[in-house]
C-alpha atoms as a PDB file:
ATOM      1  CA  UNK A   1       1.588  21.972 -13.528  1.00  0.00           C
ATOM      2  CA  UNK A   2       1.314  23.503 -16.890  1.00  0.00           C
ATOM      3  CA  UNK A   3       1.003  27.460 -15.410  1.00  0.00           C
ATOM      4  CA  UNK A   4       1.911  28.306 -11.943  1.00  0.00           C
ATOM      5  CA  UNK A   5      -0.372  31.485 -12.645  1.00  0.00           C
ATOM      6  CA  UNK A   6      -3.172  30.191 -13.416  1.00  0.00           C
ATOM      7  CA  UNK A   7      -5.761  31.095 -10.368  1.00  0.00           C
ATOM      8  CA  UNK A   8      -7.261  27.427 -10.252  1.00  0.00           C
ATOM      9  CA  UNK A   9      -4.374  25.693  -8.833  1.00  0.00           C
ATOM     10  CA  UNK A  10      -3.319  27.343  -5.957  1.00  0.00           C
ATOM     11  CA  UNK A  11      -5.738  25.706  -3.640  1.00  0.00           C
ATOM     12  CA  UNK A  12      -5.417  22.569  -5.264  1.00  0.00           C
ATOM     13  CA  UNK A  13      -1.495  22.807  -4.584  1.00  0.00           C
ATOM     14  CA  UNK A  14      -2.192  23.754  -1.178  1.00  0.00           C
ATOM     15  CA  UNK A  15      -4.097  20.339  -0.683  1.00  0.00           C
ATOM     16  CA  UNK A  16      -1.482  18.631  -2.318  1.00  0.00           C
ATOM     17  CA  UNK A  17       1.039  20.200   0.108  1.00  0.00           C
ATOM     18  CA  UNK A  18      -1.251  19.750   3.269  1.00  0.00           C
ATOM     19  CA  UNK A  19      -1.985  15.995   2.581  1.00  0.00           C
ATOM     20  CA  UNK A  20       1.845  15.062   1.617  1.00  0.00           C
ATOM     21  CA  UNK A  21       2.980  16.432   4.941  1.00  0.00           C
ATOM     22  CA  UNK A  22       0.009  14.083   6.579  1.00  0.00           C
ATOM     23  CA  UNK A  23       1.523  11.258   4.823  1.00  0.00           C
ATOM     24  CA  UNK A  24       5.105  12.203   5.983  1.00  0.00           C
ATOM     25  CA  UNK A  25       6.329  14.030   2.308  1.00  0.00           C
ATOM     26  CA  UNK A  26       7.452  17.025   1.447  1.00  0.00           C
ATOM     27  CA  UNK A  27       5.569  18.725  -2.384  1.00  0.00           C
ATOM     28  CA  UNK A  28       7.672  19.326  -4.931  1.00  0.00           C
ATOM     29  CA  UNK A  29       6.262  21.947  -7.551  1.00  0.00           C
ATOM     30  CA  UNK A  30       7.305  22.200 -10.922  1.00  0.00           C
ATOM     31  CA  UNK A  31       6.102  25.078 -13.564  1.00  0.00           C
ATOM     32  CA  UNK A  32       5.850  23.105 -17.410  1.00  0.00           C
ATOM     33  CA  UNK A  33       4.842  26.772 -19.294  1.00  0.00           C
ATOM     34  CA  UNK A  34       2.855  23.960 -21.097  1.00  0.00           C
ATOM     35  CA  UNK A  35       5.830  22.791 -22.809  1.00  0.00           C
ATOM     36  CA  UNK A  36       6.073  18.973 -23.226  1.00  0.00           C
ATOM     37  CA  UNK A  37      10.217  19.352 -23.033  1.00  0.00           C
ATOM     38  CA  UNK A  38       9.669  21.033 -19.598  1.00  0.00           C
ATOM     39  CA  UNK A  39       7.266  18.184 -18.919  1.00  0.00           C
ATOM     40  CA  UNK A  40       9.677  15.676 -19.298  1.00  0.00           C
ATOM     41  CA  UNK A  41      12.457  17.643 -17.879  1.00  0.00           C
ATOM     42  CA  UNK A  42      10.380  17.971 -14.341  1.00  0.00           C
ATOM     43  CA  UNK A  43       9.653  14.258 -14.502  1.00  0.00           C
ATOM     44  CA  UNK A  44      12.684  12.794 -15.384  1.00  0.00           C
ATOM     45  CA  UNK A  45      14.195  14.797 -12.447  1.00  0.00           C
ATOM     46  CA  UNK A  46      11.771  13.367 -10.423  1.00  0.00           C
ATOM     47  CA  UNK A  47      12.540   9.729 -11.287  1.00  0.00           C
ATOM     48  CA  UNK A  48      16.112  10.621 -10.581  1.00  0.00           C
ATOM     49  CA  UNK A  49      14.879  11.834  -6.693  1.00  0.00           C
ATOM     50  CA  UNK A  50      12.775   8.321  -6.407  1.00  0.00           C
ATOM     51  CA  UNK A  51       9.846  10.416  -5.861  1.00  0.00           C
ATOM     52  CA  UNK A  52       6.531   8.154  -4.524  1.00  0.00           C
ATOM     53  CA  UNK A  53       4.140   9.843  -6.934  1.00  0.00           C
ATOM     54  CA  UNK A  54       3.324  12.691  -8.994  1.00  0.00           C
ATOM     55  CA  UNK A  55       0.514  14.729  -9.562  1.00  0.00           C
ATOM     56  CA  UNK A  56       0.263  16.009 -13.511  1.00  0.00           C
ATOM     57  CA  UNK A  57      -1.558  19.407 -13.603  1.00  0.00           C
ATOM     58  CA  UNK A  58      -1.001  19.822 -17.497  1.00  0.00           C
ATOM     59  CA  UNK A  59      -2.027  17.868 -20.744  1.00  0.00           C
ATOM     60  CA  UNK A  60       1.490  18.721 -22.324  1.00  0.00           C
ATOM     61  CA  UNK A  61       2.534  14.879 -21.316  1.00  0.00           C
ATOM     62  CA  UNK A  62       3.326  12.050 -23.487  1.00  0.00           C
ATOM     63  CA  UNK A  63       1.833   9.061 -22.972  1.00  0.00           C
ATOM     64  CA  UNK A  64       5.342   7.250 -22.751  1.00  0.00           C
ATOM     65  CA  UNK A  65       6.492   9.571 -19.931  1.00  0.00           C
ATOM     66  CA  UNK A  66       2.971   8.188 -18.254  1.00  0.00           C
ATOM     67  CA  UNK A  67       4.626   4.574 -19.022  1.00  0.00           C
ATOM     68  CA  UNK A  68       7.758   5.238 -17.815  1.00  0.00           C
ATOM     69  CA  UNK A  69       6.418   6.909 -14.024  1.00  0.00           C
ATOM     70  CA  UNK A  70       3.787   3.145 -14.095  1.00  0.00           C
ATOM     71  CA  UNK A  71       6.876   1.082 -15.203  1.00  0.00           C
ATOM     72  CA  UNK A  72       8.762   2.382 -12.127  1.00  0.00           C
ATOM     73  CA  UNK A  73       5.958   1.790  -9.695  1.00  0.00           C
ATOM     74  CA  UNK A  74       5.726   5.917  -9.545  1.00  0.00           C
ATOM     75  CA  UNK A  75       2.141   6.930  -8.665  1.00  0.00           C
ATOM     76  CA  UNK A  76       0.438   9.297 -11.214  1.00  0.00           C
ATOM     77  CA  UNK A  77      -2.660  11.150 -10.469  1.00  0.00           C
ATOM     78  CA  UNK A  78      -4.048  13.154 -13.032  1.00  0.00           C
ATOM     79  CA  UNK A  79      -6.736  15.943 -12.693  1.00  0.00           C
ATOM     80  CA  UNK A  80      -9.466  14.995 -15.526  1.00  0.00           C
ATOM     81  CA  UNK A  81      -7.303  13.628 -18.330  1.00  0.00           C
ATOM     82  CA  UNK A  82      -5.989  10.231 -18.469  1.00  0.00           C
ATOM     83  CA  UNK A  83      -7.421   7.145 -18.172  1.00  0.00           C
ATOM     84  CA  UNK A  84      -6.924   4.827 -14.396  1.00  0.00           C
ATOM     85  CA  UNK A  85      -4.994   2.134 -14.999  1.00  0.00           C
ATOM     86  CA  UNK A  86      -2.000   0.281 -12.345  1.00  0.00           C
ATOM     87  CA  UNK A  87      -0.290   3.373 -10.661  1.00  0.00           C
ATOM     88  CA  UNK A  88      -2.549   5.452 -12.649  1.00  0.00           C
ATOM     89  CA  UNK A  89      -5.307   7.579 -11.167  1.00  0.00           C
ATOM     90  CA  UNK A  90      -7.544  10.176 -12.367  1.00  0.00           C
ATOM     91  CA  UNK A  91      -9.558  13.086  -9.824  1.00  0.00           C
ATOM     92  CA  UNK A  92     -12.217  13.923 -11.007  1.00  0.00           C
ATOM     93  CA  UNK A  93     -13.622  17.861 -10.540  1.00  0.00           C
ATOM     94  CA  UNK A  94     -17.095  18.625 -10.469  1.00  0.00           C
ATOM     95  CA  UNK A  95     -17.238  21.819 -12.354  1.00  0.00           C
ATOM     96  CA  UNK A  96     -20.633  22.240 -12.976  1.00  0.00           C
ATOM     97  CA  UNK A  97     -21.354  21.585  -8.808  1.00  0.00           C
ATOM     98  CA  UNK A  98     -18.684  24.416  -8.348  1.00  0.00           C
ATOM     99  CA  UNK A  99     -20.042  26.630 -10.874  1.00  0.00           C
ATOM    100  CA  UNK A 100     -23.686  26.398  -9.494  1.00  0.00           C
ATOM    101  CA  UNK A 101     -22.377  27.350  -6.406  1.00  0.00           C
ATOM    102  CA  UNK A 102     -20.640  30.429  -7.188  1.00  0.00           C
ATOM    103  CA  UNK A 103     -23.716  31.007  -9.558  1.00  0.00           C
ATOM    104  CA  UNK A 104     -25.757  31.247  -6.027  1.00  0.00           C
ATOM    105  CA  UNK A 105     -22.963  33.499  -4.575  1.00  0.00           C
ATOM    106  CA  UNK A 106     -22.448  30.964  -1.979  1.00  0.00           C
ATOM    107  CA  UNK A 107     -19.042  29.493  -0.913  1.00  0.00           C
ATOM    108  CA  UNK A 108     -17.835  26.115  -2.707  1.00  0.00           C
ATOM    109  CA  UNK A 109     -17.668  23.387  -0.052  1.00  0.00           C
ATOM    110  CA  UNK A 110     -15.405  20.924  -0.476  1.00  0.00           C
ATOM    111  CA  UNK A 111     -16.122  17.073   0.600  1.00  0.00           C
ATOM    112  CA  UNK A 112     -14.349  16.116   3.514  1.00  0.00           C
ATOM    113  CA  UNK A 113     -11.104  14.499   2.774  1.00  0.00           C
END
């Protein structure tokens, strides 16, 4: 993730956390600072620890480090930036649902997962 800070992806983390231990996994979080060098520090470590798949939180990556994770059969999900190809997938957020619903002073719901 490119800010550990930032207040958007705590919850997100905490569904990435709460599904991988469904699925038998344990989350592994690394903080970028939105530097591409800490990018590809995170993920090469990563590929050294045969990881199953990574989620990218940041647009600091290059698109041979995204080549690299595919060529090794590494799952990459991305949150709204890169295009779905083999071991590549994309979520996709619905802002302006979320913003309408804060705009209402209701709760966000979230689909059922």
């Amino acid at each position: 993730m490119s800010d550990i800070e930032n207040p958007f992806f705590p919850e997100v983390i905490k569904s990435f956390d709460v599904r991988a231990r469904q699925l038998g996994y344990d989350a592994v979080l690394s903080d970028t600072n939105y530097g591409p060098h800490r990018t590809r520090e995170a993920a090469e470590r990563m590929m050294e620890h045969d990881v199953r798949g990574v989620a990218v939180m940041t647009s600091e990556i290059r698109l041979k480090l995204i080549r690299e994770l595919a060529r090794r059969r590494i799952a990459v999900t991305f949150l709204d930036l890169a295009p779905v190809r083999s071991y590549v997938s994309n979520l996709k957020i619905d802002y302006f649902s979320g913003i309408e619903q804060i705009r209402r002073g209701g709760n966000i719901r979230f689909p059922p997962s």
